[in-house]
C-alpha atoms as a PDB file:
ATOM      1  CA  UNK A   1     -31.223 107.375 -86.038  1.00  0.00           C
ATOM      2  CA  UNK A   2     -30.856 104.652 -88.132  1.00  0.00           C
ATOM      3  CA  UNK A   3     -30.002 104.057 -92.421  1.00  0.00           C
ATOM      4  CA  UNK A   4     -32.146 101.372 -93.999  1.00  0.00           C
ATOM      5  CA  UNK A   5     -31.738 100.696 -97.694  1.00  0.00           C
ATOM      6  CA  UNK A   6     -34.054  98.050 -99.202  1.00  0.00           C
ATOM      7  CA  UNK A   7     -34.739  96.786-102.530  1.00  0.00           C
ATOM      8  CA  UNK A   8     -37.525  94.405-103.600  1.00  0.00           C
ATOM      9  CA  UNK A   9     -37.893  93.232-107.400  1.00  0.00           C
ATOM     10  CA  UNK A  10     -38.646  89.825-109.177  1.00  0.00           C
ATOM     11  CA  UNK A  11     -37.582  86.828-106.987  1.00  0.00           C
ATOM     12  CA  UNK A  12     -35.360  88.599-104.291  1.00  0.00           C
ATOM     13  CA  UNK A  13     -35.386  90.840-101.729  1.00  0.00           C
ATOM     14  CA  UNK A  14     -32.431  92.841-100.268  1.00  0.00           C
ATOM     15  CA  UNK A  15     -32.264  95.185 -96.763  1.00  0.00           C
ATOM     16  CA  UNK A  16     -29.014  96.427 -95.441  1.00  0.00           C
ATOM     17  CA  UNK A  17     -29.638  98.785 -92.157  1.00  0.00           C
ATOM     18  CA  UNK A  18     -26.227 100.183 -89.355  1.00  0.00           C
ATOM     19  CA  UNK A  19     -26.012  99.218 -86.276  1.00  0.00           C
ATOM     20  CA  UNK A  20     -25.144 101.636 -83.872  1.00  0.00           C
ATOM     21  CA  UNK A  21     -27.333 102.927 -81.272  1.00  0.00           C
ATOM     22  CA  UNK A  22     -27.316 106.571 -80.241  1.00  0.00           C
ATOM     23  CA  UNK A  23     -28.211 108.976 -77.476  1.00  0.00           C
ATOM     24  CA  UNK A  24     -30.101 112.139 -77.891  1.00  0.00           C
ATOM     25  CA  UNK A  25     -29.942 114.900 -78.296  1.00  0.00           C
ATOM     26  CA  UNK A  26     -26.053 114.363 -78.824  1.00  0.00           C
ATOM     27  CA  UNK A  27     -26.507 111.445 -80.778  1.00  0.00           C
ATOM     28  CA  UNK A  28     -23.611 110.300 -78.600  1.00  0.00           C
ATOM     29  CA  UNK A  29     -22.734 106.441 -79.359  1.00  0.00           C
ATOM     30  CA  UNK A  30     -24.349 104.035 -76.872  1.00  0.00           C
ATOM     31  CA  UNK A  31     -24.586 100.905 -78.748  1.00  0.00           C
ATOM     32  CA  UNK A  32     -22.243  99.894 -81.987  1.00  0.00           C
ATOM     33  CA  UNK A  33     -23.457  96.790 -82.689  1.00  0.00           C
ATOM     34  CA  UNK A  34     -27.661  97.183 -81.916  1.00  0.00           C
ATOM     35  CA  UNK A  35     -29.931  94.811 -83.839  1.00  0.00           C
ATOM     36  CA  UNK A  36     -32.564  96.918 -86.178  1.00  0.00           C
ATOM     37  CA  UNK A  37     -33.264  93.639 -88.277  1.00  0.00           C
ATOM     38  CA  UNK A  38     -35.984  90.473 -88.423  1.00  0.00           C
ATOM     39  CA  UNK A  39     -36.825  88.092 -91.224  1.00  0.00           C
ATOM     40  CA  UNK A  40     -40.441  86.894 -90.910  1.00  0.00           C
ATOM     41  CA  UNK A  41     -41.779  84.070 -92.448  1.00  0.00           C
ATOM     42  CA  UNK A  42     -45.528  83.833 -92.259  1.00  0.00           C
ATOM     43  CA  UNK A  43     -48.937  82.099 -93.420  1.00  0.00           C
ATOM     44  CA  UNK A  44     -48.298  83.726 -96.765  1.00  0.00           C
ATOM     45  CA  UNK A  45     -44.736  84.785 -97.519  1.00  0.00           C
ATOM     46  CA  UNK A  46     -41.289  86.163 -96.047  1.00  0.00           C
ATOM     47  CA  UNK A  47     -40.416  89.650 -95.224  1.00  0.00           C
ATOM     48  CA  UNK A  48     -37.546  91.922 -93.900  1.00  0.00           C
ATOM     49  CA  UNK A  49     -38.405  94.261 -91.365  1.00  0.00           C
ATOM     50  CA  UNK A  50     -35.883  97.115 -90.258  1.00  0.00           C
ATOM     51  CA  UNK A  51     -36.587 100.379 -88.152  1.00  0.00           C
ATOM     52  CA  UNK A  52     -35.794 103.712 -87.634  1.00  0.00           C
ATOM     53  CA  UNK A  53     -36.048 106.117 -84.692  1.00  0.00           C
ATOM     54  CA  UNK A  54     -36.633 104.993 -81.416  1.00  0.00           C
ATOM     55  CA  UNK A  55     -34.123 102.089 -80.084  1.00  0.00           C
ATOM     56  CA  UNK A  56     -36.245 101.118 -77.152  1.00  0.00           C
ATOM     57  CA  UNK A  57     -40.457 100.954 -76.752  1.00  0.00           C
ATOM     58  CA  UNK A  58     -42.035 100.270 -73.516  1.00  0.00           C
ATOM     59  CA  UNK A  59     -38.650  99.476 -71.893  1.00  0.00           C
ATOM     60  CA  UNK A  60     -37.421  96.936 -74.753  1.00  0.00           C
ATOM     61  CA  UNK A  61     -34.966  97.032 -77.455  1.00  0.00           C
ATOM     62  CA  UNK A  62     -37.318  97.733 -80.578  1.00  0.00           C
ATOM     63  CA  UNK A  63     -36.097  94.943 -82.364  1.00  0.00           C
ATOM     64  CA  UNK A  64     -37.601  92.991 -79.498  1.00  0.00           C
ATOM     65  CA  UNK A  65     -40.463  94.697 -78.792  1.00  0.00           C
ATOM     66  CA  UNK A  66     -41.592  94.090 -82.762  1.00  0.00           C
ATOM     67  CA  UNK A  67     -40.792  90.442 -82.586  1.00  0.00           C
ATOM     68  CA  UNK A  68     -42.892  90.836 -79.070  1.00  0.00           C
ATOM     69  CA  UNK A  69     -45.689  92.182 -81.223  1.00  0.00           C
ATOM     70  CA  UNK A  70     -45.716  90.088 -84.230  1.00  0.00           C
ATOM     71  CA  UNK A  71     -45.354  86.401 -82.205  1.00  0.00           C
ATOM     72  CA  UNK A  72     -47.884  87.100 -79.330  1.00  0.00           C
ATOM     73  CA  UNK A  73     -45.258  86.353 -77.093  1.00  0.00           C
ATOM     74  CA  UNK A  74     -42.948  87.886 -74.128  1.00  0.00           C
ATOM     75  CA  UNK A  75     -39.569  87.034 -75.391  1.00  0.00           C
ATOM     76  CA  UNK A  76     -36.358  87.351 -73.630  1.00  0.00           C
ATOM     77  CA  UNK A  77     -33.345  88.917 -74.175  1.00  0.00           C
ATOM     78  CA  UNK A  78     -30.813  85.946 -74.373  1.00  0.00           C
ATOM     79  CA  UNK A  79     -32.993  83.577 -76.495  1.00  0.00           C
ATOM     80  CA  UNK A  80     -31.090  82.167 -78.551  1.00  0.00           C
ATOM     81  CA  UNK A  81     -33.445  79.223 -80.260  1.00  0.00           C
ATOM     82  CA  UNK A  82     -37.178  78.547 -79.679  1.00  0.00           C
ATOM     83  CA  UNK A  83     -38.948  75.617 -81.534  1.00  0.00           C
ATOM     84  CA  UNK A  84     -42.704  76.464 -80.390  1.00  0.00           C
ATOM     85  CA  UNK A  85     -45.105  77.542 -82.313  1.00  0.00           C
ATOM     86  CA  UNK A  86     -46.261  81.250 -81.907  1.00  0.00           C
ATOM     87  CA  UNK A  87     -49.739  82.429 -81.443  1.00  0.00           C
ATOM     88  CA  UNK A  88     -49.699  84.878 -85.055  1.00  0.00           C
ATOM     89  CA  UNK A  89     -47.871  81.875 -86.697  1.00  0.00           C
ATOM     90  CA  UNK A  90     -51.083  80.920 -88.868  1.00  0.00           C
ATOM     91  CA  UNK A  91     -51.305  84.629 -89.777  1.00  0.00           C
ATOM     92  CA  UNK A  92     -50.973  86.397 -93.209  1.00  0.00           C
ATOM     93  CA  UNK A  93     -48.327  89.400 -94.056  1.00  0.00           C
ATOM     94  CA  UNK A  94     -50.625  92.087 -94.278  1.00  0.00           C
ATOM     95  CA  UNK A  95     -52.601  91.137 -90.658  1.00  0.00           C
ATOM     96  CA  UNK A  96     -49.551  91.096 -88.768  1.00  0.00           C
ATOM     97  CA  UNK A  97     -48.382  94.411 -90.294  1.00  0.00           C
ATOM     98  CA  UNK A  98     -51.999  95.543 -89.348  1.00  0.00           C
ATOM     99  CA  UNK A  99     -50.913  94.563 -85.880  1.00  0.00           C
ATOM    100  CA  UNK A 100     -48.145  96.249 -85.675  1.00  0.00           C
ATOM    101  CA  UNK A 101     -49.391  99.037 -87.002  1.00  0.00           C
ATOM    102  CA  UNK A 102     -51.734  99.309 -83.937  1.00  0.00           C
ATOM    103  CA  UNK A 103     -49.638  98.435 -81.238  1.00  0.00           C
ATOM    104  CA  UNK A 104     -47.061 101.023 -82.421  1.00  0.00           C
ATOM    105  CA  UNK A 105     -49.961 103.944 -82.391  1.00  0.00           C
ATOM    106  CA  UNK A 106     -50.784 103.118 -78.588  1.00  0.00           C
ATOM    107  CA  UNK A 107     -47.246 102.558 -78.186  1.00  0.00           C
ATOM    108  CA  UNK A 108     -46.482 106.157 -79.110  1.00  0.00           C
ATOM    109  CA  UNK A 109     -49.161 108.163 -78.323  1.00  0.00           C
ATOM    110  CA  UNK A 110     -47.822 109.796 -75.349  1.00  0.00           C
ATOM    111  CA  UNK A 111     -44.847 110.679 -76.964  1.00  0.00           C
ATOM    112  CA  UNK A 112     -46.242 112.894 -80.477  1.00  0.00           C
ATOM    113  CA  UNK A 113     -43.162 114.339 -80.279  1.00  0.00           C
ATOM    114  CA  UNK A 114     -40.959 111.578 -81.976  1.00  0.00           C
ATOM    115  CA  UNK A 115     -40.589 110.169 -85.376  1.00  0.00           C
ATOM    116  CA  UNK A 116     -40.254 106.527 -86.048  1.00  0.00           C
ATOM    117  CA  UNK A 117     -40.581 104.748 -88.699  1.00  0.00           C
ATOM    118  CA  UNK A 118     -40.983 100.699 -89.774  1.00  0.00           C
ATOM    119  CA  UNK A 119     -39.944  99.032 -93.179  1.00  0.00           C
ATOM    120  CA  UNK A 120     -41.385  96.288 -94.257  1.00  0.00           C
ATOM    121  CA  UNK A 121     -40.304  94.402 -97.874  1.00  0.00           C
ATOM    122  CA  UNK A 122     -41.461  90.760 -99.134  1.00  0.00           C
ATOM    123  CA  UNK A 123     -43.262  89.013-101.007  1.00  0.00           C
ATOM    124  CA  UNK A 124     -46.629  86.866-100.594  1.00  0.00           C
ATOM    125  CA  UNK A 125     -47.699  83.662-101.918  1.00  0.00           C
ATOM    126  CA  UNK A 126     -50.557  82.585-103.379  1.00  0.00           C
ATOM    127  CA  UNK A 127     -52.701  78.992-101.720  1.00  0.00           C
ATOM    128  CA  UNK A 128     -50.599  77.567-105.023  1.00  0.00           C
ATOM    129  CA  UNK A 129     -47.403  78.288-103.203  1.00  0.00           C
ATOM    130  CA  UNK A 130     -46.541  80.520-106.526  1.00  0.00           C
ATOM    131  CA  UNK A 131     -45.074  84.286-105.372  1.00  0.00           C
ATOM    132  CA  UNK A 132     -47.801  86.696-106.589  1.00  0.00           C
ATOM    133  CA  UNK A 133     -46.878  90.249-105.042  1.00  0.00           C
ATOM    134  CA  UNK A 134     -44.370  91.934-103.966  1.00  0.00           C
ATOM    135  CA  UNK A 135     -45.053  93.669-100.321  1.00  0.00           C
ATOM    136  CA  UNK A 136     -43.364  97.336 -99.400  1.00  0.00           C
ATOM    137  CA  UNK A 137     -44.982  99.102 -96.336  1.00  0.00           C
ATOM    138  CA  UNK A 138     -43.195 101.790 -94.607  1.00  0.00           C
ATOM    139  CA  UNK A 139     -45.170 101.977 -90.846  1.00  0.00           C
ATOM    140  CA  UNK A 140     -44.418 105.773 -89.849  1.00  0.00           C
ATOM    141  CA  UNK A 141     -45.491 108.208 -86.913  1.00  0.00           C
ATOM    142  CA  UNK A 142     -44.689 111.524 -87.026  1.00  0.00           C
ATOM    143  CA  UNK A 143     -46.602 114.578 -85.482  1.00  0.00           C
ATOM    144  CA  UNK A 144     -48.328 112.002 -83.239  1.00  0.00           C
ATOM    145  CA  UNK A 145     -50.198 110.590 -86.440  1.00  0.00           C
ATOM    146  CA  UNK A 146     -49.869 107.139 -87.501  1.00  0.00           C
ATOM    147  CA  UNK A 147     -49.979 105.956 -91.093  1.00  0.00           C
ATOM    148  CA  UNK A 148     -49.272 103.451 -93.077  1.00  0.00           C
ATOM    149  CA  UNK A 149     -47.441 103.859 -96.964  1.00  0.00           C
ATOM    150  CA  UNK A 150     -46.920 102.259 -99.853  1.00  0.00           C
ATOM    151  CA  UNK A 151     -43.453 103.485-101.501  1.00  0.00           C
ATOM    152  CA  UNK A 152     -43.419 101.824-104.453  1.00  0.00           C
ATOM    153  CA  UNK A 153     -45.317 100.177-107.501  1.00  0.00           C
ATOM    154  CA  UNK A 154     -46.898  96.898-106.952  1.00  0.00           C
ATOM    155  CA  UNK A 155     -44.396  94.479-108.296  1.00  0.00           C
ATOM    156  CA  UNK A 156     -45.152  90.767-109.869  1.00  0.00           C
ATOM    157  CA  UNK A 157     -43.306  88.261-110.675  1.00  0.00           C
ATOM    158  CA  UNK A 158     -43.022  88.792-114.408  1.00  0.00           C
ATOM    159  CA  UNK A 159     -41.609  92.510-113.841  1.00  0.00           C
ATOM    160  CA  UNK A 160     -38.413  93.010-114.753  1.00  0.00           C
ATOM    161  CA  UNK A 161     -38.002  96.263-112.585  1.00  0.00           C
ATOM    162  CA  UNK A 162     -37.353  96.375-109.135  1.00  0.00           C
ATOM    163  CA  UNK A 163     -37.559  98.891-106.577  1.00  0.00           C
ATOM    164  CA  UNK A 164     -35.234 100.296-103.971  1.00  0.00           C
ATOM    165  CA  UNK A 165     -36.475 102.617-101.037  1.00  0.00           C
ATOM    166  CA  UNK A 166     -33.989 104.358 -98.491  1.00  0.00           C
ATOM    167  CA  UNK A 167     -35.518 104.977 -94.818  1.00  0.00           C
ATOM    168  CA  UNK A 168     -34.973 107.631 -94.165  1.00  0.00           C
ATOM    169  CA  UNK A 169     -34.626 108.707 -98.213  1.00  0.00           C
ATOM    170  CA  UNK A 170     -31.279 109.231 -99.681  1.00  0.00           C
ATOM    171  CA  UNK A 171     -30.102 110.460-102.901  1.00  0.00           C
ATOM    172  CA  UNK A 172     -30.369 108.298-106.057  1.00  0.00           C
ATOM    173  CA  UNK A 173     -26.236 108.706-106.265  1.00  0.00           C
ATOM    174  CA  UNK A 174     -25.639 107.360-102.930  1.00  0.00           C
ATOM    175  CA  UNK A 175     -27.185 104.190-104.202  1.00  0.00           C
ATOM    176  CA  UNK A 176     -25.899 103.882-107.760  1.00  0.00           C
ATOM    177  CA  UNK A 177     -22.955 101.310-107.141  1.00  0.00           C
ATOM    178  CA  UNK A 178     -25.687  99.230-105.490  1.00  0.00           C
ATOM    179  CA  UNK A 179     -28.613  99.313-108.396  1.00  0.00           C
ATOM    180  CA  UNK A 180     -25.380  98.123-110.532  1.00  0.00           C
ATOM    181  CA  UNK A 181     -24.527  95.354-108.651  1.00  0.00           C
ATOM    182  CA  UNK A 182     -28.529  94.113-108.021  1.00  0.00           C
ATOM    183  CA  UNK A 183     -28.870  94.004-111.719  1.00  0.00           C
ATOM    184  CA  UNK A 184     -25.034  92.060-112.326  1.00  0.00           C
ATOM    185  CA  UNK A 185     -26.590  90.064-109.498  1.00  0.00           C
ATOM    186  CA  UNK A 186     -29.736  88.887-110.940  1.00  0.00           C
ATOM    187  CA  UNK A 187     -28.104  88.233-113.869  1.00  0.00           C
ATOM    188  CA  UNK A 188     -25.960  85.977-111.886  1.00  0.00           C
ATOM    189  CA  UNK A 189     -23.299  87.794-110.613  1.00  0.00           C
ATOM    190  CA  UNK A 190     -21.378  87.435-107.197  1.00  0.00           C
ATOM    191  CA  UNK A 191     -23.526  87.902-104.293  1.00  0.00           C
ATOM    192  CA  UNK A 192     -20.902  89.059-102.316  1.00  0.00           C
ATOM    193  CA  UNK A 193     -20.489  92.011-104.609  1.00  0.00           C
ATOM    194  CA  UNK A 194     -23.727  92.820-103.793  1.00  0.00           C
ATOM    195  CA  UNK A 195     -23.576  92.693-100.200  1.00  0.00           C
ATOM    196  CA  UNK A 196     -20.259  94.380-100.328  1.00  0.00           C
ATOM    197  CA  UNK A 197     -22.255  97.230-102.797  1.00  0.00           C
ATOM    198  CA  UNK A 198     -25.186  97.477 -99.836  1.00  0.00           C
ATOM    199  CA  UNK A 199     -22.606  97.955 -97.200  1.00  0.00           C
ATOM    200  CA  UNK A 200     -21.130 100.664 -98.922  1.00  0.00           C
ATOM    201  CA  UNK A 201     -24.225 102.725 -99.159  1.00  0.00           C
ATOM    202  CA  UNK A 202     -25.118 102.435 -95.795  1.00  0.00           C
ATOM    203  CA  UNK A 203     -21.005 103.822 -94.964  1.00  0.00           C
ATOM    204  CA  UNK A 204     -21.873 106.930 -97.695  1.00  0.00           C
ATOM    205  CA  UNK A 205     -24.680 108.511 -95.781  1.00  0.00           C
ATOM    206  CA  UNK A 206     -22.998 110.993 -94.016  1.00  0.00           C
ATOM    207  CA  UNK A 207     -25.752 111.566 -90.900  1.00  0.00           C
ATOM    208  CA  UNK A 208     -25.373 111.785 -87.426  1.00  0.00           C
ATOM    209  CA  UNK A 209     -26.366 108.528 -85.531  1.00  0.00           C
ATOM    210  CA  UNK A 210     -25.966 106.450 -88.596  1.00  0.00           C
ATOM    211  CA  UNK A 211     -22.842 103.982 -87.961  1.00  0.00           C
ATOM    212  CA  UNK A 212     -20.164 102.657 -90.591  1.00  0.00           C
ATOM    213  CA  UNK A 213     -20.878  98.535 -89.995  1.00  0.00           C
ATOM    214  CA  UNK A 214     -23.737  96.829 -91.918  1.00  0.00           C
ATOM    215  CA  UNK A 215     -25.920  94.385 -91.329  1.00  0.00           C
ATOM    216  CA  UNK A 216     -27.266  92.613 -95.131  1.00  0.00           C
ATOM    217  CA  UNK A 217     -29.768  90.242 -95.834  1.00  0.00           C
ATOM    218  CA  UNK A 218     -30.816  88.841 -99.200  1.00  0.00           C
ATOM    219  CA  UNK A 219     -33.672  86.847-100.118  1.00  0.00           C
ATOM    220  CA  UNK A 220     -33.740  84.972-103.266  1.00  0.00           C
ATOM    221  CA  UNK A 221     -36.808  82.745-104.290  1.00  0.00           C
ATOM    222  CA  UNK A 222     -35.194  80.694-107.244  1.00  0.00           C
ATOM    223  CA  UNK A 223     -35.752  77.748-104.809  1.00  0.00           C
ATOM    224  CA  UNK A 224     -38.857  76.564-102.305  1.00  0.00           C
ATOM    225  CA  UNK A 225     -38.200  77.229 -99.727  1.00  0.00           C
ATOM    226  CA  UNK A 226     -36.808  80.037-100.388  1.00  0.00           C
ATOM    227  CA  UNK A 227     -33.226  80.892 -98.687  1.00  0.00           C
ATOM    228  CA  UNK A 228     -32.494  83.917 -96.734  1.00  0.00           C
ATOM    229  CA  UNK A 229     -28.750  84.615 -96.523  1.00  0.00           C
ATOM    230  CA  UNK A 230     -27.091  87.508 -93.546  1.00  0.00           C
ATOM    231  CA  UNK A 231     -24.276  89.020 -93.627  1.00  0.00           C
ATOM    232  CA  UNK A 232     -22.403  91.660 -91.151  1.00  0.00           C
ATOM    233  CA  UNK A 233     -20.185  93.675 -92.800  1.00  0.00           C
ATOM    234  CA  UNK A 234     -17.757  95.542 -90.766  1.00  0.00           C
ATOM    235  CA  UNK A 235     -15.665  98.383 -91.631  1.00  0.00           C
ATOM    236  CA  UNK A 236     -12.907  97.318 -89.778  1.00  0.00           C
ATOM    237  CA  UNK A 237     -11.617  93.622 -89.383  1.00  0.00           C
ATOM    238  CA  UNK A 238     -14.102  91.340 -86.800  1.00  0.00           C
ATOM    239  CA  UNK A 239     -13.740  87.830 -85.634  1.00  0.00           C
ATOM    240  CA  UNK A 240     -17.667  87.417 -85.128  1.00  0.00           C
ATOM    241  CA  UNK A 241     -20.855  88.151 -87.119  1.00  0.00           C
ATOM    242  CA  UNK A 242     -23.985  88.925 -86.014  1.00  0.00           C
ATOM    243  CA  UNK A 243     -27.574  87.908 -86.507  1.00  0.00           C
ATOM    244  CA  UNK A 244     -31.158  89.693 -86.319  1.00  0.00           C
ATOM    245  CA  UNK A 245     -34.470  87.782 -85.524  1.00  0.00           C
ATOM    246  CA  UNK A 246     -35.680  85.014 -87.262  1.00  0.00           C
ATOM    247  CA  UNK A 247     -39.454  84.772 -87.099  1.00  0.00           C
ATOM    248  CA  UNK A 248     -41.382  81.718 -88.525  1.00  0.00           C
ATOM    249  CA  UNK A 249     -44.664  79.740 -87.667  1.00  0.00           C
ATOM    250  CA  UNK A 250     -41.993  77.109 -86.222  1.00  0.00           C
ATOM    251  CA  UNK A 251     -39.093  78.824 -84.803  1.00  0.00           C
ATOM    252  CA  UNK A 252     -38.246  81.903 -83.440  1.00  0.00           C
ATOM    253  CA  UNK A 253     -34.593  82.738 -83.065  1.00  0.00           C
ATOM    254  CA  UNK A 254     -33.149  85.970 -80.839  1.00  0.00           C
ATOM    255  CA  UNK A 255     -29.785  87.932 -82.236  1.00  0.00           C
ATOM    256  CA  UNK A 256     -26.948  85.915 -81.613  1.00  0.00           C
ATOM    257  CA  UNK A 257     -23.078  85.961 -82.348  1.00  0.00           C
ATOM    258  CA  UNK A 258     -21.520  83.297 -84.411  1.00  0.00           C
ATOM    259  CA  UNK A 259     -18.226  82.358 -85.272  1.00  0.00           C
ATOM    260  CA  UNK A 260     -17.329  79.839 -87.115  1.00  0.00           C
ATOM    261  CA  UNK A 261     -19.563  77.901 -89.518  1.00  0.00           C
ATOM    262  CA  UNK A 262     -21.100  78.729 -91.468  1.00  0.00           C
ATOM    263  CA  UNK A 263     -24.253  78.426 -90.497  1.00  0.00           C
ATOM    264  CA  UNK A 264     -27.638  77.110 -92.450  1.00  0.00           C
ATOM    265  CA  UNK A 265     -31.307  76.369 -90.653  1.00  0.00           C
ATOM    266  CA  UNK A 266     -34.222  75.310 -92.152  1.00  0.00           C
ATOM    267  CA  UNK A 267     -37.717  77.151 -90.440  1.00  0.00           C
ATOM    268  CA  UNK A 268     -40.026  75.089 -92.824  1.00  0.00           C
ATOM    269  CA  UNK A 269     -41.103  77.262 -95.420  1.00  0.00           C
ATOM    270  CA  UNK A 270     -37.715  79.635 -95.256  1.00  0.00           C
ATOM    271  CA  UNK A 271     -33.951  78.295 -94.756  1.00  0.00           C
ATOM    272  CA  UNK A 272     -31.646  80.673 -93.340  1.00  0.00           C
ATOM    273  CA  UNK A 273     -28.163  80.952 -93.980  1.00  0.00           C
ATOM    274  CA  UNK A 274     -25.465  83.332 -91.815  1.00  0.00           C
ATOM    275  CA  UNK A 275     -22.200  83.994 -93.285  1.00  0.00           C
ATOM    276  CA  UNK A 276     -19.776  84.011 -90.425  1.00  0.00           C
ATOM    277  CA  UNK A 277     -16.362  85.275 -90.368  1.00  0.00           C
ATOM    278  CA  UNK A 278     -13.522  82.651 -90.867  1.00  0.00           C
ATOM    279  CA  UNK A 279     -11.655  81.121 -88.383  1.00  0.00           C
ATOM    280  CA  UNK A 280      -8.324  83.003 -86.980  1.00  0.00           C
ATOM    281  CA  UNK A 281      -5.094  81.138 -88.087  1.00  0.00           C
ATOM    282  CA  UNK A 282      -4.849  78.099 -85.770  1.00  0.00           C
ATOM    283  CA  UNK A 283      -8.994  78.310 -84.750  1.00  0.00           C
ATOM    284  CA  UNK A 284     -10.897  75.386 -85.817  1.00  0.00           C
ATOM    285  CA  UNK A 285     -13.612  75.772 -88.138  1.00  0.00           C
ATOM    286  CA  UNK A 286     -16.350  75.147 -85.576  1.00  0.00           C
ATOM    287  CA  UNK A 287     -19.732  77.240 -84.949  1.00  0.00           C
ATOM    288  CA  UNK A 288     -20.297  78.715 -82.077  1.00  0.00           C
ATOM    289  CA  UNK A 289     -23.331  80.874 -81.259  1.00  0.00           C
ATOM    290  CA  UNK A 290     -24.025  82.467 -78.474  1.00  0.00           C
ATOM    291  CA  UNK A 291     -27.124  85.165 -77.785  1.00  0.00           C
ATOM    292  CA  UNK A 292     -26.388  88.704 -78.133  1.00  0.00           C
ATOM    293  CA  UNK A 293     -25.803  91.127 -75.507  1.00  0.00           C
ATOM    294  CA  UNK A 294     -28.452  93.628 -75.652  1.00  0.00           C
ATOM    295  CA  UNK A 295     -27.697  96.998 -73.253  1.00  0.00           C
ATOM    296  CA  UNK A 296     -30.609  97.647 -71.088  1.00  0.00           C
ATOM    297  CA  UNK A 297     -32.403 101.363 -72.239  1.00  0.00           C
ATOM    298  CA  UNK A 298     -30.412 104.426 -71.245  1.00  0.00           C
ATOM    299  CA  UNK A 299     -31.435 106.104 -68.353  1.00  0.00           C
END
């Protein structure tokens, strides 16, 4: 089981999902510090992506086997940087999630059995380079039927609103400190309130499986190209922080550690920045990144 919480609204984009991995039917702790998170930047926009349910398809970490999917590509577990082009770079948003769709139906069709689910939230351009539309798909099988939902209103630029979904849902109190600080924070308050806000709804929901560190990662569009910023959020103190997938038409980049830093990359249309954890007394501020260590499936 896994806790997404995402929130799309006028120029920004926000996902904060745990990290721990369970077993079933326990739910016994296998993996504390799992990647559930990509940023894709495509043809016509950036999204987040985060998922729910199954930790491993077809004998990969899920977080792989998506980035598997929406590349074209067999991608291993210690990448850590990959400048080449991917075959679904030229695409648009809504083909790949087409894709993925698919792929997750044959995927899953032996097993009708389980429930898994797939958020996507972003926006799209238009051929002006202006951002049109906001994007929120949630990709879901359940009962061994596939479908594919849209959670909230259509959202343009002009809107003043903005939308937050939980995946699976939680209760409009568990979120209330964070709809405060999205709306101090488009008004230009501290981002790190924000992220600090998102972390602590994810450590409220009170569900088996669901771990109490946070992985967060804002997109704001005030600038082109836009900037993506990530954050892990611990409970407890940690020296390192921790990446998801970065997917763009000219770079693909695997989970990695980092210390140090921080960290800023440019992917052409989308610039990424990590907020890693400060140095130790005595450490120099250098970064080091490393790929992270991904635990093979259960058996």
């Amino acid at each position: 089981m896994t806790q997404i919480i995402a929130a799309i609204g006028p120029g920004f984009l926000l996902q904060a999902s745990d990290r721990l991995v369970s077993m079933t039917p326990s739910l016994r702790p296998y993996d504390v510090n799992a990647n559930k998170s990509l940023v894709l930047g495509c043809a016509d926009g950036v999204a987040l992506l985060g998922y729910t349910g199954l930790a491993y398809i077809e004998g990969r970490p899920t977080d792989r086997w998506i980035a598997e999917i929406l590349t074209g590509m067999e991608l291993p577990d210690d990448l850590l940087l990959s400048g080449a082009c991917h075959a679904h770079g030229a695409e648009h948003l809504h083909v790949m999630v087409s894709r993925l769709a698919d792929a997750l139906a044959v995927a899953l069709r032996s097993q009708p059995g389980y429930a898994h689910q797939i958020l996507v939230n972003g926006w799209t351009y238009s051929d002006r380079g202006s951002i049109p539309t906001g994007y929120l798909r949630v990709i879901k099988w359940a009962g061994g039927r596939l479908t594919v939902e849209s959670p909230g209103p259509r959202i343009k630029p002009h809107d003043r609103e903005y939308h937050v979904v939980g995946v699976p849902r939680v209760a409009q109190g568990g979120v209330a400190e964070l709809l405060d600080a999205i709306t101090d924070w488009t008004g230009g308050g501290d981002i790190e309130v924000l992220e600090a806000a998102a972390a602590s709804a994810i450590r409220s929901i009170v569900r088996p499986g669901v771990g109490p560190d946070s992985l967060v990662i804002t997109v704001r569009f005030r600038d082109f190209p836009p900037r993506a910023r990530v954050r892990f959020v611990p409970a407890g103190p940690f020296t390192e922080a921790f990446t998801p997938w970065v997917i763009t038409p000219c770079g693909i980049t695997g989970p990695s550690s980092e210390v140090g830093g921080p960290m800023i990359a440019s992917f052409g249309r989308l610039d990424v920045e990590v907020v890693c954890a400060p140095p130790q007394p005595g450490e120099d501020r250098i970064l080091s990144s490393s790929p992270m260590e991904r635990k093979p499936p259960p058996r």
